[in-house]
Protein backbone atom coordinates (compact mmCIF):
# COMPACT_ATOMS: atom_id res chain seq x y z
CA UNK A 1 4.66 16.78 20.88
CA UNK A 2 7.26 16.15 18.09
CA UNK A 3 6.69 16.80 14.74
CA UNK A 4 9.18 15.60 11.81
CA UNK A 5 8.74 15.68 8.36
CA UNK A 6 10.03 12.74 5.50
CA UNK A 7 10.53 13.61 2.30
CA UNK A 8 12.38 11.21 0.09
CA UNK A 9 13.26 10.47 -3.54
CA UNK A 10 14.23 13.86 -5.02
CA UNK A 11 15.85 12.93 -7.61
CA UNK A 12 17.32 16.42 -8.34
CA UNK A 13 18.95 17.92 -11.28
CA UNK A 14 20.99 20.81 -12.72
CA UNK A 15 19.58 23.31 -13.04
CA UNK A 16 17.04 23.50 -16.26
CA UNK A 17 17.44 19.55 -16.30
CA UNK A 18 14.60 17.13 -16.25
CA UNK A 19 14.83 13.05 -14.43
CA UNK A 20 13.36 10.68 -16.71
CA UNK A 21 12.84 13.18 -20.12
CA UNK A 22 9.99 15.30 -18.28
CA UNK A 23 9.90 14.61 -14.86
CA UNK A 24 10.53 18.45 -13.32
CA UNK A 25 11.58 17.28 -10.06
CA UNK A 26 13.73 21.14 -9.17
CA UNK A 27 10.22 22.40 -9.25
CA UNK A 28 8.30 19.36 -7.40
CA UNK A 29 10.85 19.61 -4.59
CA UNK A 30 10.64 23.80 -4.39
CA UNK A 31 6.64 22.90 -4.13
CA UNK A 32 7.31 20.59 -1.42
CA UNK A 33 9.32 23.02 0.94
CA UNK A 34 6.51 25.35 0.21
CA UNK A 35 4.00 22.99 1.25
CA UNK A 36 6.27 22.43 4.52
CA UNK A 37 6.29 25.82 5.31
CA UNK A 38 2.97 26.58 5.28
CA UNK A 39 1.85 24.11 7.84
CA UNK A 40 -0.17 24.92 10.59
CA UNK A 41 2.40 23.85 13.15
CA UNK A 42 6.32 23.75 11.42
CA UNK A 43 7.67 20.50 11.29
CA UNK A 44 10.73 20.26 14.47
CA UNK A 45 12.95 18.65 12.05
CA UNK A 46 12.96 17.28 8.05
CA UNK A 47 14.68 13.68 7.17
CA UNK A 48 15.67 13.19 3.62
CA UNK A 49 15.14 9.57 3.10
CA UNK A 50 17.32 9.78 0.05
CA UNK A 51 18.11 9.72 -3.73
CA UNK A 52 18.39 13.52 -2.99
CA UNK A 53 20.10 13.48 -6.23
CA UNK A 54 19.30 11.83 -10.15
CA UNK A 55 23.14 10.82 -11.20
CA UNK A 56 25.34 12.18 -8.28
CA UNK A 57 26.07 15.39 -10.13
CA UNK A 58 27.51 17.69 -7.87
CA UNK A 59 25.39 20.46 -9.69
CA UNK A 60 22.57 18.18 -7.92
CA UNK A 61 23.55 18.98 -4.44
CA UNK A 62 24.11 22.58 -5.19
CA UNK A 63 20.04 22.05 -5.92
CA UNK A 64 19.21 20.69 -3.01
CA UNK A 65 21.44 23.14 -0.74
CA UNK A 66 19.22 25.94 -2.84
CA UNK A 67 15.63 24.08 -2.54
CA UNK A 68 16.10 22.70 0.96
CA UNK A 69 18.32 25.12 2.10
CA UNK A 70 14.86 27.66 2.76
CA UNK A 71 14.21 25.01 5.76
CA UNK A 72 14.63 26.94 8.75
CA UNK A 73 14.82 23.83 11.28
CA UNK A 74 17.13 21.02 10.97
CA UNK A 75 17.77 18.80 8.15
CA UNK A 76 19.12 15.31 8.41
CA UNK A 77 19.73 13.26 5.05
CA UNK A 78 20.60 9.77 4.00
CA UNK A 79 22.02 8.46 0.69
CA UNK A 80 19.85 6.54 -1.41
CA UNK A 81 20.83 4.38 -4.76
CA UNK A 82 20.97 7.14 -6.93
CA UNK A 83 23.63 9.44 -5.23
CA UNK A 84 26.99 9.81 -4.93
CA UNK A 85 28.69 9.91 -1.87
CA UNK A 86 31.68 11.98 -2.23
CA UNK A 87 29.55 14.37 -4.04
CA UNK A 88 27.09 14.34 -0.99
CA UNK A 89 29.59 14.73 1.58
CA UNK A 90 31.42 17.55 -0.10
CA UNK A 91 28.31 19.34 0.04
CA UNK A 92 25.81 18.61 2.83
CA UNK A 93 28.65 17.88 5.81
CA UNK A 94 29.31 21.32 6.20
CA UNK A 95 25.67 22.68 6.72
CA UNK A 96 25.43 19.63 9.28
CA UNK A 97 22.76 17.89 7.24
CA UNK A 98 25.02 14.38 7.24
CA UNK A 99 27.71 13.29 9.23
CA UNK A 100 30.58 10.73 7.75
CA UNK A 101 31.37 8.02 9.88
CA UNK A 102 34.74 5.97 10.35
CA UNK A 103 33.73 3.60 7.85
CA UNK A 104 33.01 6.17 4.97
CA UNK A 105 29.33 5.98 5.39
CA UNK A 106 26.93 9.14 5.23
CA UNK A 107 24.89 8.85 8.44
CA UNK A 108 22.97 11.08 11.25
CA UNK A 109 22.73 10.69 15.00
CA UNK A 110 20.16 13.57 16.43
CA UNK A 111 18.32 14.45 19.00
CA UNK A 112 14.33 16.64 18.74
CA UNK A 113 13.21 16.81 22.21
CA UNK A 114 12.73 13.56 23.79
CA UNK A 115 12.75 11.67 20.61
CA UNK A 116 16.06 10.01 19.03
CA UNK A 117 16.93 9.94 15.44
CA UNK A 118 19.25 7.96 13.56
CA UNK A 119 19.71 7.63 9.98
CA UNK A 120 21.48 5.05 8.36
CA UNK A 121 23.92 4.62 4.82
CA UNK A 122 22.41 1.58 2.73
CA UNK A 123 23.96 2.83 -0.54
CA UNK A 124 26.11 0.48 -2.38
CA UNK A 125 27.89 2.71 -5.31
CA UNK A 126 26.89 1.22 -9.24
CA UNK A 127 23.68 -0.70 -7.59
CA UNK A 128 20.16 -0.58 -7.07
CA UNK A 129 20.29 -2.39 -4.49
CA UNK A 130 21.18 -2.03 -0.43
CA UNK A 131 22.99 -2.93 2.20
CA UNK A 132 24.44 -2.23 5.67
CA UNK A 133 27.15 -4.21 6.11
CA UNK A 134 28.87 -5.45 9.86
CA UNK A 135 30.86 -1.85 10.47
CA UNK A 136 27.21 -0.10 9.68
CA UNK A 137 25.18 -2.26 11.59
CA UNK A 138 27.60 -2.46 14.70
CA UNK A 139 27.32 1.70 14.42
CA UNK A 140 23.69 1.00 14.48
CA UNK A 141 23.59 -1.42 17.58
CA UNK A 142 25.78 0.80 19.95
CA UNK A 143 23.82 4.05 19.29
CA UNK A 144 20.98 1.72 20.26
CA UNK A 145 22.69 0.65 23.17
CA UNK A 146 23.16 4.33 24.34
CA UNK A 147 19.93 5.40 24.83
CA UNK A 148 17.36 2.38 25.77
CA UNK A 149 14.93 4.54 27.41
CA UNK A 150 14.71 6.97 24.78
CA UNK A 151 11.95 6.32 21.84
CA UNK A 152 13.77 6.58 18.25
CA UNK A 153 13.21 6.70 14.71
CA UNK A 154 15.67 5.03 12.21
CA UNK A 155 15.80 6.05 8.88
CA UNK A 156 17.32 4.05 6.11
CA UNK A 157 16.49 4.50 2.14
CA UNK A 158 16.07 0.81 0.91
CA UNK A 159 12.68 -0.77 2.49
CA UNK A 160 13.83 -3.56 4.88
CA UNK A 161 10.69 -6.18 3.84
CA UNK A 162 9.71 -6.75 0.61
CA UNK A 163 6.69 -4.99 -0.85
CA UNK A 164 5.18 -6.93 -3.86
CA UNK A 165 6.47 -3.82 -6.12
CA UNK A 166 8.76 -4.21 -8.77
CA UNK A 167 11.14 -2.81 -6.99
CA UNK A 168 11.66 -5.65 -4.34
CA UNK A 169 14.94 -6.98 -6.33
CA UNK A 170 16.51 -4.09 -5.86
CA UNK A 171 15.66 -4.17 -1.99
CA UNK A 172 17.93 -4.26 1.26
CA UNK A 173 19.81 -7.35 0.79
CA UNK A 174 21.10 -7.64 5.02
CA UNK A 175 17.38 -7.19 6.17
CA UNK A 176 17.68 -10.57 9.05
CA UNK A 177 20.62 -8.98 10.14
CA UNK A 178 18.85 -5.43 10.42
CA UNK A 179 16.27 -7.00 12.06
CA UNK A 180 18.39 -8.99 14.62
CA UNK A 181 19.49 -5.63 15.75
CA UNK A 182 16.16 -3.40 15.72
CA UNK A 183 14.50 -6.70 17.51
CA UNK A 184 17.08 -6.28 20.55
CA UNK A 185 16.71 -2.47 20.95
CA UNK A 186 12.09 -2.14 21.59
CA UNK A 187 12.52 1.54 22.08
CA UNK A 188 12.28 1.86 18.08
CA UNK A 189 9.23 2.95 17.83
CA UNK A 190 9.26 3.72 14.04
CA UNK A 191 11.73 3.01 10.89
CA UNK A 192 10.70 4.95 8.26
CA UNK A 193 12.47 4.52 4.56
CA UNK A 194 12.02 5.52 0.88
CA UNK A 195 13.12 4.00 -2.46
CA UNK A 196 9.74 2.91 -3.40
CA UNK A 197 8.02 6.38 -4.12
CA UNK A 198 4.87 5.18 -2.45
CA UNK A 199 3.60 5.56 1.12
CA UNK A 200 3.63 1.96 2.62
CA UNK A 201 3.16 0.18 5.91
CA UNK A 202 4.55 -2.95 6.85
CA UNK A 203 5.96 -4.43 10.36
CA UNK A 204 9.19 -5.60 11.03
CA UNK A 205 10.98 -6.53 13.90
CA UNK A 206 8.43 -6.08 16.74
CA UNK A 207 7.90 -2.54 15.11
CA UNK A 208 6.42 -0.53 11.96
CA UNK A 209 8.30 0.51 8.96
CA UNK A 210 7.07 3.00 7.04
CA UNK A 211 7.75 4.09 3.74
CA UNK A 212 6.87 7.46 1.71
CA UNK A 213 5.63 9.04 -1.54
CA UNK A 214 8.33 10.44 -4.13
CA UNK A 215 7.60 14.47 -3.72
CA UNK A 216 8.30 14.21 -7.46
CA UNK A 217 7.05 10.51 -9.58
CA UNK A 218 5.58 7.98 -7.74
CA UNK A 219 5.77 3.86 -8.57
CA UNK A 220 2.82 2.04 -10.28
CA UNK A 221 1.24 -0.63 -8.68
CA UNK A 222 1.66 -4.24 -10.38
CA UNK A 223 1.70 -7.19 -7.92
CA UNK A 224 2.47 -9.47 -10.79
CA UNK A 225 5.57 -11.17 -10.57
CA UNK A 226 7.62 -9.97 -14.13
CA UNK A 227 5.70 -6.78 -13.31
CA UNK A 228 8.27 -3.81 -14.98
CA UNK A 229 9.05 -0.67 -12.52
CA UNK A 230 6.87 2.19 -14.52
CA UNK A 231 6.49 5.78 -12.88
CA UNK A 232 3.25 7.58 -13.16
CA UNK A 233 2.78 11.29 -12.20
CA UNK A 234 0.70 10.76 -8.97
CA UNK A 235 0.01 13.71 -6.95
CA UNK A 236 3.29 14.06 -4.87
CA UNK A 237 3.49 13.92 -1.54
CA UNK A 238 5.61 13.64 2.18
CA UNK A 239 5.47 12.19 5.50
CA UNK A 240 4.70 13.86 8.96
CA UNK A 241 5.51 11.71 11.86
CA UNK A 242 3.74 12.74 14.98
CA UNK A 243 4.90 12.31 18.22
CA UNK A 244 3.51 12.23 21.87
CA UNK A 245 4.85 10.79 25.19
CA UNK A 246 1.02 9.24 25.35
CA UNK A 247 0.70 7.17 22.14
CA UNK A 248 4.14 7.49 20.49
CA UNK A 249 4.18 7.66 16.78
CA UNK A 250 1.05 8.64 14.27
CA UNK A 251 2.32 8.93 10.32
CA UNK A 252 0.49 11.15 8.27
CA UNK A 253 0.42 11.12 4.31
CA UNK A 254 0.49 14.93 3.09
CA UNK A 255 0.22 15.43 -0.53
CA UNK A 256 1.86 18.49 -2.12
CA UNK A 257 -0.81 20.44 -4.03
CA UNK A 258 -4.04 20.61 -2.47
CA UNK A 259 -7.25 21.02 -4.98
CA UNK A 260 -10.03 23.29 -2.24
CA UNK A 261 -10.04 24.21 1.54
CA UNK A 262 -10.16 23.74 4.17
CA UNK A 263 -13.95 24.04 5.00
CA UNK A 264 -14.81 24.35 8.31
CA UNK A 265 -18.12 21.84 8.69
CA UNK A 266 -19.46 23.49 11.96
CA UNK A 267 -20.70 26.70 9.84
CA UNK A 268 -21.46 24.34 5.94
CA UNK A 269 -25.23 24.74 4.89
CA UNK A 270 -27.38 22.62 6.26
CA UNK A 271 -24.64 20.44 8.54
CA UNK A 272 -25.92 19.32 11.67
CA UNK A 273 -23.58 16.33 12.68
CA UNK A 274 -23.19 16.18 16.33
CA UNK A 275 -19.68 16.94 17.24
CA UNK A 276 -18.40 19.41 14.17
């Protein structure tokens, strides 16, 4: 069994800050870790699925080196549209958490047990929207190459479909290209990617993308084509991704804050259901 946690869309600030006039993402996030670490079984490894950050402000990775820096297994991160990348290298490539590649991207190649992950760079600086690009995507296709036998998860920030939210403009732009390349390589079992602040399941490319919940504001659902992109304060949540050599991947939505229990339904009044 391999158990890794996704938590995505941050959105950090300096300290005493607020995102969006009254969003207090600092404190969201610190509830999130604490949520993390008080899980029956401790996730094997966390992946940041990006916008770690508001504006880039350096003083936003200092945050998230204090917040997520309480995780005692491994973190992996990924830029998202709101972050900076020389302000993310200069502070998450020393504590390992991203590795810069030859083509200036912000990326992660790891290993938990028998499963592979890979986490990919779709940030393109001053836009909403993503993309790979041929260096990124050739990066992409040779890790693939390395390892055919061995079931992988590949994180990227921008969703690689569109979703029917208002924030499908601002969406992976390369996504046939992606696809050409997760389509050759069937031992991704699972791409899992933020951006949207809401958890999301879609296929793609012979396999399942999923997406996850802001730990902080989440995205309002309008279907309707001129629909505006309008945050709501949602109970926040994360991803755990299950794995197990018999069945592969199962994706569980966690939220943060939990309102009562657990009850255990064996011993409830009156409860006779075969089976509890």
């Amino acid at each position: 069994m391999v158990l890794i946690a996704q938590i995505s869309d941050l959105h950090l600030r300096p300290r005493g800050l607020t995102a969006l006039g009254r969003v207090e993402t600092n404190t969201l996030a610190r509830r999130a870790v604490d949520r993390l670490l008080a899980l029956p079984q401790r996730p094997d490894a966390v992946i940041v699925s990006g916008d770690v950050a508001e504006a880039g402000d350096p003083r936003e990775y200092e945050m998230a080196l204090e917040i997520l820096g309480r995780l005692p297994m491994p973190v992996h991160v990924i830029p998202g549209n709101h972050d900076d990348r020389a302000a993310m290298a200069a502070a998450l490539v020393a504590p390992g958490w991203v590795a810069a590649t030859a083509d200036g991207g912000l990326q992660f190649d790891a290993e938990v047990g028998p499963v592979r992950l890979l986490g990919l760079d779709s940030l393109v600086p001053g836009a909403g929207h993503g993309e790979l690009g041929a260096a990124r995507l050739a990066w992409l296709e040779a890790r693939l190459a390395e390892a055919p036998e061995r079931p992988t998860l590949v994180a990227i920030h921008h969703p690689p479909r569109r979703t029917g939210l208002p924030m499908d403009p601002i969406g992976l732009t390369d996504d046939d290209a992606f696809a050409a390349v997760i389509a050759r390589h069937p031992q991704v079992a699972l791409i899992v990617a933020g951006h949207v602040h809401r958890p999301i399941v879609m296929g793609f490319a012979g396999t399942v993308c999923i997406t996850a919940p802001g730990v902080a504001h989440q995205l309002e659902v309008d279907f309707a084509p001129d629909a505006p992109a309008l945050y709501n304060l949602e109970p926040p949540g994360f991803m755990l991704h299950l794995w197990n050599a018999a069945g592969g991947f199962a994706s569980h939505v966690m939220q943060v804050e939990r309102a009562e229990g657990p009850f255990d339904f064996r011993i409830a009044e009156g409860a006779s259901w075969p089976g509890y």
